[in-house]
Protein backbone atom coordinates (compact mmCIF):
# COMPACT_ATOMS: atom_id res chain seq x y z
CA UNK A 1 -146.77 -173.61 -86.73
CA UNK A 2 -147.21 -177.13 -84.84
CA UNK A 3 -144.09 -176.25 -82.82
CA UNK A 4 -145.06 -172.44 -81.72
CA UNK A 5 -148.45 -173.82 -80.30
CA UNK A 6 -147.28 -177.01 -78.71
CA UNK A 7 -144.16 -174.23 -77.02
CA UNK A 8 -147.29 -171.92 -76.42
CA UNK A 9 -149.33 -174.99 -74.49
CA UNK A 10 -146.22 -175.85 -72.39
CA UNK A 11 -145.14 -172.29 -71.36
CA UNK A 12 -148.86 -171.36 -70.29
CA UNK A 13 -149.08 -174.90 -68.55
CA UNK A 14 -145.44 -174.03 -66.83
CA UNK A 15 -147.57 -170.40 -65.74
CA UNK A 16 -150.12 -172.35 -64.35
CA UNK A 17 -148.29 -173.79 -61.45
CA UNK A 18 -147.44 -170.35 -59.99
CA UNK A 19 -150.97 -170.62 -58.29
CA UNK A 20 -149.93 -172.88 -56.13
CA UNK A 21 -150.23 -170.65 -53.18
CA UNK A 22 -154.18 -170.84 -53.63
CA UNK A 23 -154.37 -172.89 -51.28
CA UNK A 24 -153.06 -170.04 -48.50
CA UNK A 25 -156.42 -167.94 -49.33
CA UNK A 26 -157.92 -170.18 -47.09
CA UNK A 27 -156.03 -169.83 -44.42
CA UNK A 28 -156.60 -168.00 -41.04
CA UNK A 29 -154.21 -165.04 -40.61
CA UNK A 30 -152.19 -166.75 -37.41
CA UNK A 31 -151.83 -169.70 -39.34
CA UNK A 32 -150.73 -168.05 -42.45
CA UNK A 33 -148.04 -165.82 -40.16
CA UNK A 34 -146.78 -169.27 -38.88
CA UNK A 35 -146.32 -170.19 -42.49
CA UNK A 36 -145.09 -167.41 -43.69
CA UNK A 37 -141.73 -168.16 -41.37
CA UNK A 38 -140.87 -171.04 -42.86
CA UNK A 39 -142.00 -170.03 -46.72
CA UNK A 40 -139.86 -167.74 -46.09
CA UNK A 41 -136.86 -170.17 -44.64
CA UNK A 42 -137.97 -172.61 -47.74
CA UNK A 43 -137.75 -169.79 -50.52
CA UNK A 44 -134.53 -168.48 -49.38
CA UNK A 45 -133.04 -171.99 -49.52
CA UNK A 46 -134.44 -172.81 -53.01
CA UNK A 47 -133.69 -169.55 -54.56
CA UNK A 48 -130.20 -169.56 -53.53
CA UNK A 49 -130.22 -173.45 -54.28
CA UNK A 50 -131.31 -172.57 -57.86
CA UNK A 51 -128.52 -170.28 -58.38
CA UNK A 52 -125.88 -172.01 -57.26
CA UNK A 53 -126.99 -175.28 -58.34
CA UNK A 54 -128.62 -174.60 -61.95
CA UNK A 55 -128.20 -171.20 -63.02
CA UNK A 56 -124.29 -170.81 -62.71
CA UNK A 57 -123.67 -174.22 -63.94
CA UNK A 58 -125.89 -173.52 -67.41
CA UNK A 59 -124.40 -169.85 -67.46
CA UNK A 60 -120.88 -171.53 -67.45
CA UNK A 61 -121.83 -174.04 -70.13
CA UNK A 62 -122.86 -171.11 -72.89
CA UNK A 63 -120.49 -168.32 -71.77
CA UNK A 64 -116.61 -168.35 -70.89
CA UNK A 65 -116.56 -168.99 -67.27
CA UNK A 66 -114.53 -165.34 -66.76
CA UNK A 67 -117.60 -163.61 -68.62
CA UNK A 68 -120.22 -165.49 -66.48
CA UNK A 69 -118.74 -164.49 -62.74
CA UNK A 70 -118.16 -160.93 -64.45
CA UNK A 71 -122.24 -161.06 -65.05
CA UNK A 72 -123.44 -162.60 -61.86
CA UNK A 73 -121.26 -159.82 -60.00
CA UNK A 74 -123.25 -156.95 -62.31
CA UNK A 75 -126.67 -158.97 -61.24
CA UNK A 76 -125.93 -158.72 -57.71
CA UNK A 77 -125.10 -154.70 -58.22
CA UNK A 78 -128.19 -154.20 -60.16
CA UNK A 79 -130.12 -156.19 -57.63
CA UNK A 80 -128.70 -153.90 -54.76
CA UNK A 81 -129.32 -150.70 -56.64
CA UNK A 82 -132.87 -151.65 -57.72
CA UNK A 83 -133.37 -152.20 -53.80
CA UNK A 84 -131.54 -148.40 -52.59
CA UNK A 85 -133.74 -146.98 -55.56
CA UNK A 86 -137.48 -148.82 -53.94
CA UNK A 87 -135.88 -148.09 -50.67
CA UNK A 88 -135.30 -144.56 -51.16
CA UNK A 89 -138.44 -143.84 -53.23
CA UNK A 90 -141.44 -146.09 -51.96
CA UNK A 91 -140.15 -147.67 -48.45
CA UNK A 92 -138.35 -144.56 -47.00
CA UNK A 93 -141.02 -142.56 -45.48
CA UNK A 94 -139.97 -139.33 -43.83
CA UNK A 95 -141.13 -139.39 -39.82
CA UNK A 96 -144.34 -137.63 -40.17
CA UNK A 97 -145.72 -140.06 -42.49
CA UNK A 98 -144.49 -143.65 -40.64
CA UNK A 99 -147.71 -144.10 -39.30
CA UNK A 100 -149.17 -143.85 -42.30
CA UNK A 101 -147.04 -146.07 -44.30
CA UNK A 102 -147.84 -149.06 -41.62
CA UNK A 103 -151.39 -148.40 -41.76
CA UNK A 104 -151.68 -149.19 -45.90
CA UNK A 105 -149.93 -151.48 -47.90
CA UNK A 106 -147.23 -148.89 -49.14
CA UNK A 107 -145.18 -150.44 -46.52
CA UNK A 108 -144.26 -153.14 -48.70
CA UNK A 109 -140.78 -154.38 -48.19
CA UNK A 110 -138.58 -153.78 -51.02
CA UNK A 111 -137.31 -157.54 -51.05
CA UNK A 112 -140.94 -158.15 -52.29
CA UNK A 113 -140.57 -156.26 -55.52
CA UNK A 114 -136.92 -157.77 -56.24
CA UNK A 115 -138.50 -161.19 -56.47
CA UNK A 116 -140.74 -160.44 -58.74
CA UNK A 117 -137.68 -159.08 -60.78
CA UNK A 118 -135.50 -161.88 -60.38
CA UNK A 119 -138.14 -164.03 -60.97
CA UNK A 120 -139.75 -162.51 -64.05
CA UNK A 121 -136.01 -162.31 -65.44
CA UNK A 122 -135.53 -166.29 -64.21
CA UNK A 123 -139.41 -167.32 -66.10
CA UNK A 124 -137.87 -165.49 -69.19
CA UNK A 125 -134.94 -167.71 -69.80
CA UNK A 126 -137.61 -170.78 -68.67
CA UNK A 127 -139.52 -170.12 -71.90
CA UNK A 128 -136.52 -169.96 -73.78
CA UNK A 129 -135.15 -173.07 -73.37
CA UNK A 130 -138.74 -174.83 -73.31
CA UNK A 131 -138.73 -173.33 -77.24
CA UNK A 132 -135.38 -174.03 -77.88
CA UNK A 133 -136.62 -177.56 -76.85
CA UNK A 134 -139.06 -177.62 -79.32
CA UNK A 135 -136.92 -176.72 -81.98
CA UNK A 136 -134.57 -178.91 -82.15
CA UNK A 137 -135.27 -180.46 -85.16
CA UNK A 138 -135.06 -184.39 -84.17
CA UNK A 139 -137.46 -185.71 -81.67
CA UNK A 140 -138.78 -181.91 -80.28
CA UNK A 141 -141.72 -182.55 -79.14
CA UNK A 142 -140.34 -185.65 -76.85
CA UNK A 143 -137.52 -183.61 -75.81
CA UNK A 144 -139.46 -180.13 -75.24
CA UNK A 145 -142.03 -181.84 -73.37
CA UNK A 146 -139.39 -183.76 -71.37
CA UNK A 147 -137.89 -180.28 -70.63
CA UNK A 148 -141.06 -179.06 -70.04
CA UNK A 149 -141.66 -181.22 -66.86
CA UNK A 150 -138.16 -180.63 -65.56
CA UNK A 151 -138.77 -177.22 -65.33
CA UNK A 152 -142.66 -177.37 -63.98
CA UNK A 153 -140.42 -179.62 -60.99
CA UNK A 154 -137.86 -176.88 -60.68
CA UNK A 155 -139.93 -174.74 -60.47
CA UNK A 156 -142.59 -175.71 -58.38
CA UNK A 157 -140.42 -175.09 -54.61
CA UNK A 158 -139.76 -172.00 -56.21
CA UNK A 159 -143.23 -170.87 -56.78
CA UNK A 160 -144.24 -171.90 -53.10
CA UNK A 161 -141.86 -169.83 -51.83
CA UNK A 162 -141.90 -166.95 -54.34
CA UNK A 163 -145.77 -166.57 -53.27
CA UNK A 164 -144.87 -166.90 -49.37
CA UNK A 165 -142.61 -163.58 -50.26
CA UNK A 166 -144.92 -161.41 -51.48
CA UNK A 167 -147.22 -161.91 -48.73
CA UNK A 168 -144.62 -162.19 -46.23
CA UNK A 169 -143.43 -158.43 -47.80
CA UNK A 170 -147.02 -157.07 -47.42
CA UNK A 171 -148.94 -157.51 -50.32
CA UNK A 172 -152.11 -159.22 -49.66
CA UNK A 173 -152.49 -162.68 -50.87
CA UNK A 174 -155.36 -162.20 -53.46
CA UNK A 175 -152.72 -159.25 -54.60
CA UNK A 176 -149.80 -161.99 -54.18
CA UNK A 177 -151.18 -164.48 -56.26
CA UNK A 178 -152.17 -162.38 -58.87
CA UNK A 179 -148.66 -160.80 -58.78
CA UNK A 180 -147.24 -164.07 -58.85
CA UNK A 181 -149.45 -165.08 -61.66
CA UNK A 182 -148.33 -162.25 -63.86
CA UNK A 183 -144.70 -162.87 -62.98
CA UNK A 184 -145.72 -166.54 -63.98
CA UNK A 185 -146.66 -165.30 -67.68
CA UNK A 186 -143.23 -164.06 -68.79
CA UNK A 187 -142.04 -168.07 -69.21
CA UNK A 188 -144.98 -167.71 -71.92
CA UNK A 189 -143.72 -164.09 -73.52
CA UNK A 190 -140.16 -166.09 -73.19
CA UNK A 191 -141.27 -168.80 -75.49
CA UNK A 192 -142.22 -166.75 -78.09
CA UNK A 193 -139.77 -164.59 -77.75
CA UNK A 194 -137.31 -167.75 -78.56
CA UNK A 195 -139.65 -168.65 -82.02
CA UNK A 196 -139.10 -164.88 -83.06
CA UNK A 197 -135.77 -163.77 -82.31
CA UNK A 198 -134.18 -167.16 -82.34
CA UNK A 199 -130.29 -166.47 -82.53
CA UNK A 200 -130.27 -163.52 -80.98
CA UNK A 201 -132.21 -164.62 -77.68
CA UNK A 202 -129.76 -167.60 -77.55
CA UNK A 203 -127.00 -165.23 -77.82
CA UNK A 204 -127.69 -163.77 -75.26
CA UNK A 205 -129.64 -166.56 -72.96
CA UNK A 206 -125.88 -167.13 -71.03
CA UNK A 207 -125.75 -163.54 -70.14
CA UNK A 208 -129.08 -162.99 -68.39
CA UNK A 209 -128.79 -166.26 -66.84
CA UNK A 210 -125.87 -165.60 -64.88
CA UNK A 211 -127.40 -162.15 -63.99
CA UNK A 212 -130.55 -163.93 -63.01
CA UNK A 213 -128.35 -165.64 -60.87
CA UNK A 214 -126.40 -162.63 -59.14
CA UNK A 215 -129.70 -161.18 -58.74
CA UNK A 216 -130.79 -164.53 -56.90
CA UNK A 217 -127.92 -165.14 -54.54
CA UNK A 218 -128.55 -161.43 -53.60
CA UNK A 219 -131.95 -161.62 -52.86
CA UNK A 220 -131.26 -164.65 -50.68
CA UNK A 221 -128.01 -163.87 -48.44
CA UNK A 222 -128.77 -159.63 -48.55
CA UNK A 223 -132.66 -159.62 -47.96
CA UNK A 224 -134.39 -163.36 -47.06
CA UNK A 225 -131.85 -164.98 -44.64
CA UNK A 226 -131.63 -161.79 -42.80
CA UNK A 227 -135.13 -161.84 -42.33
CA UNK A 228 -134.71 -165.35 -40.35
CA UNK A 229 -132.82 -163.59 -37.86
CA UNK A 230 -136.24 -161.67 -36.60
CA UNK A 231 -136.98 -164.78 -34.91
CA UNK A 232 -136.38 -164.92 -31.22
CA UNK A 233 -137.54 -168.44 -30.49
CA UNK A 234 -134.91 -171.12 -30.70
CA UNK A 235 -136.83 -173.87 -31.27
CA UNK A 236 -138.90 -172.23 -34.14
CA UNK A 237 -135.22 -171.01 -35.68
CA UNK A 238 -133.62 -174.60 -35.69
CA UNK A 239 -137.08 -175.17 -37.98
CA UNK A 240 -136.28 -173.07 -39.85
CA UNK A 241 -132.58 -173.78 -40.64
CA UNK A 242 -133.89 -177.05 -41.41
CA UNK A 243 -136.56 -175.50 -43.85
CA UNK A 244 -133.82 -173.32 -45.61
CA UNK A 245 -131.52 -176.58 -45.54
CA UNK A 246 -134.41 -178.61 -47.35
CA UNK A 247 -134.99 -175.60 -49.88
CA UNK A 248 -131.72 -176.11 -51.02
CA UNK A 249 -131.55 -179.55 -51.12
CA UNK A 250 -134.67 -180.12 -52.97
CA UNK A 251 -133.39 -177.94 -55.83
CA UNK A 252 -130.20 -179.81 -55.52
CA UNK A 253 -132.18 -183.09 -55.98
CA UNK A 254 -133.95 -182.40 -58.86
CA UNK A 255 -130.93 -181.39 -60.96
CA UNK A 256 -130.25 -185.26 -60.72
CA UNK A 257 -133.71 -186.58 -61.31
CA UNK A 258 -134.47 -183.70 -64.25
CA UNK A 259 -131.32 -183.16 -65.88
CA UNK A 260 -131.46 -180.02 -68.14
């Protein structure tokens, strides 16, 4: 009983820190465009840092390295089918009705609604191994709540630039954080899920992290990076390729200084 609430405290704690982007509600709308940019730059960066750099690496660890690539291709098919299937059925507007679309938020960009995916998917597998932390039957609580901060620090870039998305994709950024938020709460459902259904979550946990990880490299080379090349100032764009740069670094970085 101890262990479910002290994996209950750290998974809502780990939620917690997807309001980061509070702080943007503040903000005037120029400033928040001029933001937005490099959120944007930052998020493709860490998102594609994250999979490159911590999801493929833990996939290959659990699963057979020949299963893993197999699964990360099938993420990165589902990803682009989830975005035809928004595409054709929210963001395709026939001619008539384009005016419309821009003047309400049903414009949203598809891209928007695949992060939330990939991210509720990513939050999942967060819970589970903050529980399977917690579980270990020597020294949990040390070791879940040293896991615990190791992913609140991998996460954290993530968040900032998960929120920039959204808002960046048209939602509005009471709507974005709440979003977010929500997203935030499957680390939580991911937890429990672990306590529950124990050996068959960690069966699986290699599987949906590698397509957590197709799903992320899509997101960032097929929908985010292309999105950099809207900018027409050169100065602003060498910003941003430093942004993106950092974004990947900084999840890079924190493999070393919170080894999973």
């Amino acid at each position: 009983m101890s262990n479910l609430i002290n994996i209950v405290v750290a998974t809502c704690v780990v939620s917690l820190f997807s309001l980061v982007g509070i702080y943007a509600l503040s903000l005037k709308e120029k400033k928040l465009h001029q933001t937005l940019l490099f959120l944007v730059a930052f998020s493709a960066g860490s998102i594609l840092g994250a999979a490159l750099f911590d999801l493929v690496p833990e996939a290959i660890e659990l699963v057979e390295e020949s299963v893993v690539f197999g699964y990360i291709t099938l993420g990165f098919i589902i990803f682009f089918f989830l975005e035809r299937f928004i595409y054709w059925y929210h963001g395709h507007p026939h001619e008539a009705d384009i005016s419309a679309k821009i003047a309400d938020q049903a414009s949203t960009k598809g891209f928007a609604y695949l992060n939330l995916v990939g991210d509720g998917i990513h939050n999942f597998i967060d819970g589970m191994v903050i529980a399977a932390s917690f579980l270990i039957p020597e020294h949990g609580f040390s070791v879940g709540l040293a896991t615990t901060v190791a992913v609140i620090f991998h996460e954290l870039p993530q968040e900032m630039g998960d929120y920039g998305i959204l808002v960046y994709g048209g939602f509005k950024r009471s709507r974005a954080l709440l979003l977010n938020f929500a997203v935030a709460l499957t680390v939580v459902m991911g937890g429990i899920s672990a306590v529950l259904f124990i050996e068959a979550v960690t069966a699986l946990r290699g599987l949906l992290i590698a397509l957590a990880a197709g799903g992320f490299i899509y997101l960032a080379a097929s929908e985010l990076i292309p999105e950099l090349h809207e900018e027409k100032s050169f100065k602003k764009s060498v910003l941003q390729f430093v942004v993106f740069i950092l974004g990947i670094t900084v999840v890079w970085s924190l493999g070393f200084v919170f080894p999973e």
